[in-house]
Protein backbone atom coordinates (compact mmCIF):
# COMPACT_ATOMS: atom_id res chain seq x y z
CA UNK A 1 98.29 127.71 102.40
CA UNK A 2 96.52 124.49 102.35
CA UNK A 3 93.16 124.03 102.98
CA UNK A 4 92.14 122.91 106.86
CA UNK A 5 89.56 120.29 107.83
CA UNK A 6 87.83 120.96 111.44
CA UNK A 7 87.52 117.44 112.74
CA UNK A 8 85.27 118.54 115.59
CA UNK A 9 82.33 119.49 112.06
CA UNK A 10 83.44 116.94 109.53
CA UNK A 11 81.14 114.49 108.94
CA UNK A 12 83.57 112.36 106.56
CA UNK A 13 80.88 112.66 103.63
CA UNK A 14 83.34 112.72 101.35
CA UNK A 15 82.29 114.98 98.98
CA UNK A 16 85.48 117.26 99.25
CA UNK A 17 87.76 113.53 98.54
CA UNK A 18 85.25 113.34 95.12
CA UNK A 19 86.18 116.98 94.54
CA UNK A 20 89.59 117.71 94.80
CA UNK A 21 91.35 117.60 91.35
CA UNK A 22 95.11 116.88 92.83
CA UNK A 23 93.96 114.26 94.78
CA UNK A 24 94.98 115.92 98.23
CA UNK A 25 91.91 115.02 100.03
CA UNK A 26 91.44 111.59 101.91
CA UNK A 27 89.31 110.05 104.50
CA UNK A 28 91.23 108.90 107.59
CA UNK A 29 91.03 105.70 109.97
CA UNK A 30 87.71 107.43 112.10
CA UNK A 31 86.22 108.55 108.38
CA UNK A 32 87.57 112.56 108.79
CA UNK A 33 88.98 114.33 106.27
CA UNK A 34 92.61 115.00 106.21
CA UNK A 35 94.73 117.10 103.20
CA UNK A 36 97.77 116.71 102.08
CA UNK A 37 98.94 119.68 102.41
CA UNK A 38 102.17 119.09 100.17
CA UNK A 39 99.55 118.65 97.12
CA UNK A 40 97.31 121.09 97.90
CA UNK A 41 96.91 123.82 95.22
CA UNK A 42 94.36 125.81 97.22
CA UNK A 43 91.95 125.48 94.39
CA UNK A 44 88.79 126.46 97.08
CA UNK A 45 86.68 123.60 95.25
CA UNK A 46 86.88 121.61 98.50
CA UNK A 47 85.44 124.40 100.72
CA UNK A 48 82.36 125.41 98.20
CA UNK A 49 80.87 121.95 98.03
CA UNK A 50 81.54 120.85 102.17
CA UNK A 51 77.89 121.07 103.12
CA UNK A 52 79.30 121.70 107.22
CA UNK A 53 81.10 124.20 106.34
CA UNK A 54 84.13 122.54 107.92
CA UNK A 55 87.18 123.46 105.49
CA UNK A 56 88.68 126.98 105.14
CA UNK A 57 91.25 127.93 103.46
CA UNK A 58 93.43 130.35 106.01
């Protein structure tokens, strides 16, 4: 399963975009997160450096 962003936490830092090794990760129009969940390979690396704590993997 892909990883989920909680829009109400992110703070569109970033850091999870600079992280991602597939490239799945992007900021949107308001500067949230959003995955793409079709190249997601639920690596985890997104959800150890989010410093909210606002991506899981489920």
């Amino acid at each position: 399963m892909a990883a989920r962003i909680n829009r109400d936490l992110c703070t569109g830092c970033g850091q999870c975009v600079d992280t991602c090794p597939v490239e799945a990760i992007s900021l949107d129009d308001e500067g949230v997160a959003v995955v793409d969940a079709e190249l997601c390979v639920d690596c985890d690396k997104c959800v150890d450096v989010c410093p909210v704590e606002a991506i899981s993997l489920d």
